[in-house]
C-alpha atoms as a PDB file:
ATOM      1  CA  UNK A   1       5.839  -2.878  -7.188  1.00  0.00           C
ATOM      2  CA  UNK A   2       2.659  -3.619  -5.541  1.00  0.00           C
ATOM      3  CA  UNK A   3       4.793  -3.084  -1.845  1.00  0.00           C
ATOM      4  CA  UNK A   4       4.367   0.681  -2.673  1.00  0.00           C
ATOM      5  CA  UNK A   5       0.100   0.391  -3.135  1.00  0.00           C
ATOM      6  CA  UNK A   6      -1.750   1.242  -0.509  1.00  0.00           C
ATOM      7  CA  UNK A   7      -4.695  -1.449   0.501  1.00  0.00           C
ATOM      8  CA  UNK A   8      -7.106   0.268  -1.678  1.00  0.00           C
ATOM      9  CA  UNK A   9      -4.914   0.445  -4.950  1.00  0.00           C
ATOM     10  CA  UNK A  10      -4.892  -3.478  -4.341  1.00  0.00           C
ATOM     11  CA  UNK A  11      -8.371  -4.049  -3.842  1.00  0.00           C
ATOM     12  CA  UNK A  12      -8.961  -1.789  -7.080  1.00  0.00           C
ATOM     13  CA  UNK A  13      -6.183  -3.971  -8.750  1.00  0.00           C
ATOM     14  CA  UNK A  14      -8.287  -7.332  -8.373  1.00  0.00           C
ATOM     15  CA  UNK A  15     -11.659  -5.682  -8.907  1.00  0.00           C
ATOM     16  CA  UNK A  16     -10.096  -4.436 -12.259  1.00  0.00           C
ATOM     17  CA  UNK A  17      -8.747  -8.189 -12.856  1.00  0.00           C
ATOM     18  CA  UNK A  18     -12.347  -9.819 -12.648  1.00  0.00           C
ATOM     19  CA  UNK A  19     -12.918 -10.552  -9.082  1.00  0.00           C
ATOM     20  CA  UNK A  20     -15.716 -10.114  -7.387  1.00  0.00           C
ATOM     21  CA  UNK A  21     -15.733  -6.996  -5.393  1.00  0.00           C
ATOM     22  CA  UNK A  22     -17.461  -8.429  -2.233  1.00  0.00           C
ATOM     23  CA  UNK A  23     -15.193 -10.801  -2.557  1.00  0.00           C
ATOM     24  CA  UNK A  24     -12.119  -8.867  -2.240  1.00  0.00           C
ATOM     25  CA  UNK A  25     -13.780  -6.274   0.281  1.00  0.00           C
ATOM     26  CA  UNK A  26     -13.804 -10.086   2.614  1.00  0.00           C
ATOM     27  CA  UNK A  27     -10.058 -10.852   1.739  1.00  0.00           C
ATOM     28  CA  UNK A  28      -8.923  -7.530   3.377  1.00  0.00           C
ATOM     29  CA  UNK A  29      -7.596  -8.361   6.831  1.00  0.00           C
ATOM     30  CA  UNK A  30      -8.348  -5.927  10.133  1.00  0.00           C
ATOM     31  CA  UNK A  31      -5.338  -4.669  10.817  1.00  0.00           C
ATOM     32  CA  UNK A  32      -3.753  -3.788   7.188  1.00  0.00           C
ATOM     33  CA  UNK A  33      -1.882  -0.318   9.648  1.00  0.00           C
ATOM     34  CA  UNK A  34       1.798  -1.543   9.258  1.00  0.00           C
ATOM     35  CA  UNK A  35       1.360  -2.822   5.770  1.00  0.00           C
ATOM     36  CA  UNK A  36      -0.590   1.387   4.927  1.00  0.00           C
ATOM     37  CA  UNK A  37       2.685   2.252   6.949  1.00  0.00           C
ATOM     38  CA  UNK A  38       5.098   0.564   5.249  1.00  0.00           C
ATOM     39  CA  UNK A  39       3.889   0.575   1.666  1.00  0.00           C
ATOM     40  CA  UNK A  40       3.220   5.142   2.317  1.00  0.00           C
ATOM     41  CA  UNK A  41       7.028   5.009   3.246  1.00  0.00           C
ATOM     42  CA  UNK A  42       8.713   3.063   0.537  1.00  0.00           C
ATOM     43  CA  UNK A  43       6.876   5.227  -1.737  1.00  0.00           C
ATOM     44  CA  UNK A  44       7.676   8.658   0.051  1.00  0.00           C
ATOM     45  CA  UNK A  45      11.363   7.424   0.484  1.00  0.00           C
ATOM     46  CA  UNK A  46      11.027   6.691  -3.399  1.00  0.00           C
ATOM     47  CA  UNK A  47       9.779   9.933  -4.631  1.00  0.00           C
ATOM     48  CA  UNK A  48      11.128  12.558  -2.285  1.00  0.00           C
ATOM     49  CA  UNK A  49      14.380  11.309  -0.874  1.00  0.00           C
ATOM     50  CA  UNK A  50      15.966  14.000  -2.766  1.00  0.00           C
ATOM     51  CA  UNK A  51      13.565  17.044  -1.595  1.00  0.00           C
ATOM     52  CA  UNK A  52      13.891  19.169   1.377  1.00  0.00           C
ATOM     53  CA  UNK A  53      11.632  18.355   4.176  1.00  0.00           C
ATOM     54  CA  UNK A  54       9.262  21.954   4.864  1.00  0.00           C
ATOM     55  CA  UNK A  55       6.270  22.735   4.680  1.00  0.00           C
ATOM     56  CA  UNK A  56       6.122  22.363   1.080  1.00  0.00           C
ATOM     57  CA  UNK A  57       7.152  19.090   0.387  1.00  0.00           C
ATOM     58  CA  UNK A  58       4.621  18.032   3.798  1.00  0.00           C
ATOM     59  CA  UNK A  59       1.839  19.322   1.492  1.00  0.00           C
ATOM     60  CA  UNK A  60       3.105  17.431  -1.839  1.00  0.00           C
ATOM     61  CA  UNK A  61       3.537  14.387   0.571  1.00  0.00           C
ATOM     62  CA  UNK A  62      -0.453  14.519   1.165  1.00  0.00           C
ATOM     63  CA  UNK A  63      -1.515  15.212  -1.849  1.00  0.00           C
ATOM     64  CA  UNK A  64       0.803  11.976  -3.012  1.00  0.00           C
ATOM     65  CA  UNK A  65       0.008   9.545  -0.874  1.00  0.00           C
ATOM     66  CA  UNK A  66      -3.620  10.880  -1.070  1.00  0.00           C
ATOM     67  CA  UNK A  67      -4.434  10.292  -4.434  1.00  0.00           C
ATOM     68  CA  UNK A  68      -2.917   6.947  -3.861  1.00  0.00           C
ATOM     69  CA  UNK A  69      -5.928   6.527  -1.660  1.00  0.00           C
ATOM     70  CA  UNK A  70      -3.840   6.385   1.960  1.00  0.00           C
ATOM     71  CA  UNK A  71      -5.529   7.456   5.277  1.00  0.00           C
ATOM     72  CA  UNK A  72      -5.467  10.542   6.512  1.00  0.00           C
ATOM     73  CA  UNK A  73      -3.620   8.882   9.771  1.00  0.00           C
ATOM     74  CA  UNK A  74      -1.106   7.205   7.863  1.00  0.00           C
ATOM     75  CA  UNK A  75      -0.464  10.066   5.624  1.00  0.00           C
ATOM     76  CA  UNK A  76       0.261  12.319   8.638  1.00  0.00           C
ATOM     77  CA  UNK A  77       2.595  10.174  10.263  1.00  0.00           C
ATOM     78  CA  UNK A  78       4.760   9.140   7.300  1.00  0.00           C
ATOM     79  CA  UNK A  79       4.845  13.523   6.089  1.00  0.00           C
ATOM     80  CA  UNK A  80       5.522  13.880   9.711  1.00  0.00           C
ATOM     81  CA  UNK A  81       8.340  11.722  10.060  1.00  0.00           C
ATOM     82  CA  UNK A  82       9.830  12.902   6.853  1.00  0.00           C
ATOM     83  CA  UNK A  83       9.171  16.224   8.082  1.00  0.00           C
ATOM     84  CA  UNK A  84      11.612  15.696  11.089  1.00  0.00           C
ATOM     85  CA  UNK A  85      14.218  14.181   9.404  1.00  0.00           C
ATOM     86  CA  UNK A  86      13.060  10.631  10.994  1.00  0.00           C
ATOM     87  CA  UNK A  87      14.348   7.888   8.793  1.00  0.00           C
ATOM     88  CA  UNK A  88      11.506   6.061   7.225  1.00  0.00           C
ATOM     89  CA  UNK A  89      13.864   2.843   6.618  1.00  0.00           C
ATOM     90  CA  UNK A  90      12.308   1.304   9.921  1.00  0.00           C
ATOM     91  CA  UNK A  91       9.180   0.892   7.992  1.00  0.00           C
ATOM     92  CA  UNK A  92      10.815  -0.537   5.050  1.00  0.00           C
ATOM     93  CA  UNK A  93      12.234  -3.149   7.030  1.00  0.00           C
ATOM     94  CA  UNK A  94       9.658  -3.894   9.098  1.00  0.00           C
ATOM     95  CA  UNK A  95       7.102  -5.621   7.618  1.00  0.00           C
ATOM     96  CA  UNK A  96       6.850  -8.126   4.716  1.00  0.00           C
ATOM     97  CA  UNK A  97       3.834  -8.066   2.799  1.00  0.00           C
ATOM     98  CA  UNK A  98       3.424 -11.575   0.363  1.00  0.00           C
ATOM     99  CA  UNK A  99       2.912 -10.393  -3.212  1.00  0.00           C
ATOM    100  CA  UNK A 100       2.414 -12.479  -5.791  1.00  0.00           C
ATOM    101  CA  UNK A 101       1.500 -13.172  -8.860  1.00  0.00           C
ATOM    102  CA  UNK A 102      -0.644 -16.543  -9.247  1.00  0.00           C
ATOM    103  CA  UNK A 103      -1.524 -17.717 -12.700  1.00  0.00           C
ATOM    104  CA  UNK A 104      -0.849 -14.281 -13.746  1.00  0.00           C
ATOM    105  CA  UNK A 105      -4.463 -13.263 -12.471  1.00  0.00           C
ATOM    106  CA  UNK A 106      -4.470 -12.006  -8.714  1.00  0.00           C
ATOM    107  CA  UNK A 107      -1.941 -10.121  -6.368  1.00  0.00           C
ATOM    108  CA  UNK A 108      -2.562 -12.051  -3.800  1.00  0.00           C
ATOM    109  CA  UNK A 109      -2.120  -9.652  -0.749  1.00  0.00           C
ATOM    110  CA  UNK A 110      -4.085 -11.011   1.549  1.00  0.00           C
ATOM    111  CA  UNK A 111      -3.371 -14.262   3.434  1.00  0.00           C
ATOM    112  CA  UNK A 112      -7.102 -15.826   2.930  1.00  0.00           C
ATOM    113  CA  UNK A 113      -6.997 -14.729  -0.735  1.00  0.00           C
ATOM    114  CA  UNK A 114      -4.572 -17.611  -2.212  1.00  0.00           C
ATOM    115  CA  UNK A 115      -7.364 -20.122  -1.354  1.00  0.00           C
ATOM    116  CA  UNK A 116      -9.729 -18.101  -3.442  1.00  0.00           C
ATOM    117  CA  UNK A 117      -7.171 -16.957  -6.429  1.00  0.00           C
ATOM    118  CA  UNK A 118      -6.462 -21.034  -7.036  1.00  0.00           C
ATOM    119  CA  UNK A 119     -10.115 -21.609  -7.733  1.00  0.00           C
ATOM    120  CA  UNK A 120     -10.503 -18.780  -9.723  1.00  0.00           C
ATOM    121  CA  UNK A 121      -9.587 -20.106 -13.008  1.00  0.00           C
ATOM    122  CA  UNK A 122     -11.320 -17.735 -15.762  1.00  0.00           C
ATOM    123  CA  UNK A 123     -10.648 -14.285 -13.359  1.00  0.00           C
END
């Protein structure tokens, strides 16, 4: 789901859906560090809950979440929590970000973007 994309993969998302890439670049709040922090664990906990946490899987854990286009900050605290055996679940829990779908044309991540996504009629 889109609770696993990192802020980039969102704004890619509507750019690729017809909005205006200004646009979206404007709908992107300040702080978007516990939604990079929650969406990088659900989709660590997803992929590696099975693996054993060295040095290894630290590595695969960057390269993952970077191609997913995560920063470097957020990358090494989620690969270092997993690394420790820290639970990521706190994360998960922590922080609801409101997807949805409206008219079947925008995600609607950001709070200031519904406004936008009900005008847009032919996005």
């Amino acid at each position: 789901g889109e609770e696993n994309l990192s802020v980039r993969q969102i704004c890619a998302k509507l750019i690729q859906r017809g909005f205006d890439a200004e646009t979206v670049r404007n709908l992107v709040p300040a702080d978007t560090y516990e939604h990079e922090m929650h969406a990088a664990a659900k989709a660590v906990e997803k992929k590696f809950s099975d693996k054993i946490p060295d040095a290894k899987t630290k590595n695969k854990i960057w390269q993952y979440l970077a191609t997913r286009g995560f920063d470097g900050e957020i990358i090494r605290a989620t690969a270092e929590d997993f690394l420790n055996g820290e639970s990521l679940r706190p994360f998960l829990g922590s922080v609801k970000i409101a997807f949805s779908i409206v008219r079947s044309k925008c995600l609607c991540l950001f709070p200031k973007c519904s406004a936008i996504c009900n005008d847009e009629t032919t996005a």
